[in-house]
C-alpha atoms as a PDB file:
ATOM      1  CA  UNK A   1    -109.063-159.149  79.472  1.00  0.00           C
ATOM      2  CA  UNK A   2    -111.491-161.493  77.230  1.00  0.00           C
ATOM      3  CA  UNK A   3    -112.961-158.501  75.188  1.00  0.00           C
ATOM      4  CA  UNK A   4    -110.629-157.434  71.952  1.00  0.00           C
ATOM      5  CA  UNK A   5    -108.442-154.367  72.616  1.00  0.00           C
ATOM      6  CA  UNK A   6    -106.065-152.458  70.631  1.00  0.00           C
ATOM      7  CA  UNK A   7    -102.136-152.944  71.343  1.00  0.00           C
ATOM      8  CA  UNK A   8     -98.999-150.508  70.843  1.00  0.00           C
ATOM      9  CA  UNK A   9     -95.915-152.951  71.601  1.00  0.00           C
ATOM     10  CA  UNK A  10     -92.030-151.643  70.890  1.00  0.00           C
ATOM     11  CA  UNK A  11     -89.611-153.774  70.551  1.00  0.00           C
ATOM     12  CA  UNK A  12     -85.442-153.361  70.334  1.00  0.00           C
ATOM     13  CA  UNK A  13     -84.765-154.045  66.442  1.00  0.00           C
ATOM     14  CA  UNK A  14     -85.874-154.041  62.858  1.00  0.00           C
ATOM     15  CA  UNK A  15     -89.354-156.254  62.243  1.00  0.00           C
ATOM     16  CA  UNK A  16     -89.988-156.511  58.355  1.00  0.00           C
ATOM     17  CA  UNK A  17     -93.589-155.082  57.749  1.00  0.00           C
ATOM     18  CA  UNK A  18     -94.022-159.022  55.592  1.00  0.00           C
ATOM     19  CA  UNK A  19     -93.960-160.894  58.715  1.00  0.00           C
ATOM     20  CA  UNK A  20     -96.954-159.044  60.416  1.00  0.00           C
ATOM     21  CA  UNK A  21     -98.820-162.218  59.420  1.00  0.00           C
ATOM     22  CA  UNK A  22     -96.803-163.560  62.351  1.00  0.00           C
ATOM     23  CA  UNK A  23     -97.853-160.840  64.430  1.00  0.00           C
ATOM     24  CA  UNK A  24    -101.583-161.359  64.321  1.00  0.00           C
ATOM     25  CA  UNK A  25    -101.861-158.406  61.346  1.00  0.00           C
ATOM     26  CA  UNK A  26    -100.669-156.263  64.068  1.00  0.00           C
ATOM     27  CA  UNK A  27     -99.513-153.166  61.366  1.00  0.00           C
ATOM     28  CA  UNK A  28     -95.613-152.863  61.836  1.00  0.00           C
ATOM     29  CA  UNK A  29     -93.335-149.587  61.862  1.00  0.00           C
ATOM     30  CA  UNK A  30     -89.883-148.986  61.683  1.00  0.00           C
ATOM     31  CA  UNK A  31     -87.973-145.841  64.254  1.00  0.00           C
ATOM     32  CA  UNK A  32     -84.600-144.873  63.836  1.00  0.00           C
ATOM     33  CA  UNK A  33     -83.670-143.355  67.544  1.00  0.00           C
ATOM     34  CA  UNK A  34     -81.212-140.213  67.916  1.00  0.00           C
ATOM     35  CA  UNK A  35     -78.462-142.626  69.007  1.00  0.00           C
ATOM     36  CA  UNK A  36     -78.465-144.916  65.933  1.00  0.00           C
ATOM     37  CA  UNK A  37     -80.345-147.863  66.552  1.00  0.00           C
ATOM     38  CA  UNK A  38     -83.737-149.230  65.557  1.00  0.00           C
ATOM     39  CA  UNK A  39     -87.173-149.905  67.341  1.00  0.00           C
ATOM     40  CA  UNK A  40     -89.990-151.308  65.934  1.00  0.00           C
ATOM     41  CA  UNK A  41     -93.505-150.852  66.620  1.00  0.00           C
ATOM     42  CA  UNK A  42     -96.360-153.041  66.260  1.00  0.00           C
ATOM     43  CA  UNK A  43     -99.927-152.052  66.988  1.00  0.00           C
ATOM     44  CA  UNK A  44    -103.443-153.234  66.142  1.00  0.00           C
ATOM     45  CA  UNK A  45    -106.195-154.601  67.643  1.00  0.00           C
ATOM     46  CA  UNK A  46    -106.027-158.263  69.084  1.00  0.00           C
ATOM     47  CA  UNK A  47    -108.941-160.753  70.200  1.00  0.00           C
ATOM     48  CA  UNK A  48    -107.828-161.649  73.451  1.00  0.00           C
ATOM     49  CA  UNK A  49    -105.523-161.806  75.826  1.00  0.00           C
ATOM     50  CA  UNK A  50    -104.101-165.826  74.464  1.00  0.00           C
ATOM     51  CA  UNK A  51    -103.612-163.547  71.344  1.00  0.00           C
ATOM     52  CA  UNK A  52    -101.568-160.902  73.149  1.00  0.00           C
ATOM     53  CA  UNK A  53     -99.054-164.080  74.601  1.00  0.00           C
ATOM     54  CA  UNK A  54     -98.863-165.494  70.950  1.00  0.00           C
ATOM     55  CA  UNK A  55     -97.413-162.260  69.505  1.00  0.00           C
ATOM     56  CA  UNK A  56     -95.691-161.501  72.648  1.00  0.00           C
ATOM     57  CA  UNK A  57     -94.109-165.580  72.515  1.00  0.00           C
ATOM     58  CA  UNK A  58     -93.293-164.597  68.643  1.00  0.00           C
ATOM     59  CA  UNK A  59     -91.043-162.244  69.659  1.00  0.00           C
ATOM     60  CA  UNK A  60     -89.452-163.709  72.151  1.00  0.00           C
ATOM     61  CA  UNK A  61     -88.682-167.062  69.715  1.00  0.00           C
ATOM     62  CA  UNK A  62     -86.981-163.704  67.324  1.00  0.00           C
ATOM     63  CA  UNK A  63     -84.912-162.955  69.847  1.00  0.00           C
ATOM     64  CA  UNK A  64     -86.401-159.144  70.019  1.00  0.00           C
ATOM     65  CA  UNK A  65     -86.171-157.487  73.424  1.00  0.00           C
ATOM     66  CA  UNK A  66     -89.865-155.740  74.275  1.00  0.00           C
ATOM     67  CA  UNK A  67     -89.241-152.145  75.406  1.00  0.00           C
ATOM     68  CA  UNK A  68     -93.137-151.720  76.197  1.00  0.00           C
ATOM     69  CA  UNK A  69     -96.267-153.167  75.871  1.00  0.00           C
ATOM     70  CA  UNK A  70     -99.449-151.394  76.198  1.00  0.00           C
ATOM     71  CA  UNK A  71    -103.164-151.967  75.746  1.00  0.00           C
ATOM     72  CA  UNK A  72    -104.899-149.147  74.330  1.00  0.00           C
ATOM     73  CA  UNK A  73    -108.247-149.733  75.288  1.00  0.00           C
ATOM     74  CA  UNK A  74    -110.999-152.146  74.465  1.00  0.00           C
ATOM     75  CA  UNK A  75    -112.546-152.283  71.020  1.00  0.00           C
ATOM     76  CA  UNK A  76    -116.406-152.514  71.280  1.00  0.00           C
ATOM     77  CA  UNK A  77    -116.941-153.749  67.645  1.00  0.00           C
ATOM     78  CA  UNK A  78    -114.153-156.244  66.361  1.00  0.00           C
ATOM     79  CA  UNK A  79    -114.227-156.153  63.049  1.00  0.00           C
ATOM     80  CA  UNK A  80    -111.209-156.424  61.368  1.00  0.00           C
ATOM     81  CA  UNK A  81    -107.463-157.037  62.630  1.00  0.00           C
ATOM     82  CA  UNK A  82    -105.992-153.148  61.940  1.00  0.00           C
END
């Protein structure tokens, strides 16, 4: 996909909501799950699909299992990164 689109990805762990600057802006919240451990979720819209891989590669270089990755639909007006 070459047109921006928003993203919801979860991830196993705690992300800091400071390092969404490494996550393309991508807003970042914190779950606590019924059996004690933590998921993060990162969501926000994204300018392309290289973007997608470069938040996607950031994780993986964390060391932060993905649980799921979906696209949300495409944004028709990209005008800011939230």
């Amino acid at each position: 996909m070459s047109a921006p689109a928003r993203y919801r990805i979860r991830v196993h762990g705690h992300l800091r909501p400071e390092l969404s600057g490494r996550f393309e802006s991508m807003k970042i919240s914190t779950l606590s799950r019924d059996d004690g451990e933590t998921e993060s979720l990162l969501e926000g819209t994204l300018v392309d699909q290289s973007a997608l891989a470069g938040v996607l590669k950031t994780l993986y270089e964390l060391h932060l299992p993905v649980i799921s990755a979906d696209c949300l639909g495409v944004v028709d007006h990209f005008e800011d990164l939230s």
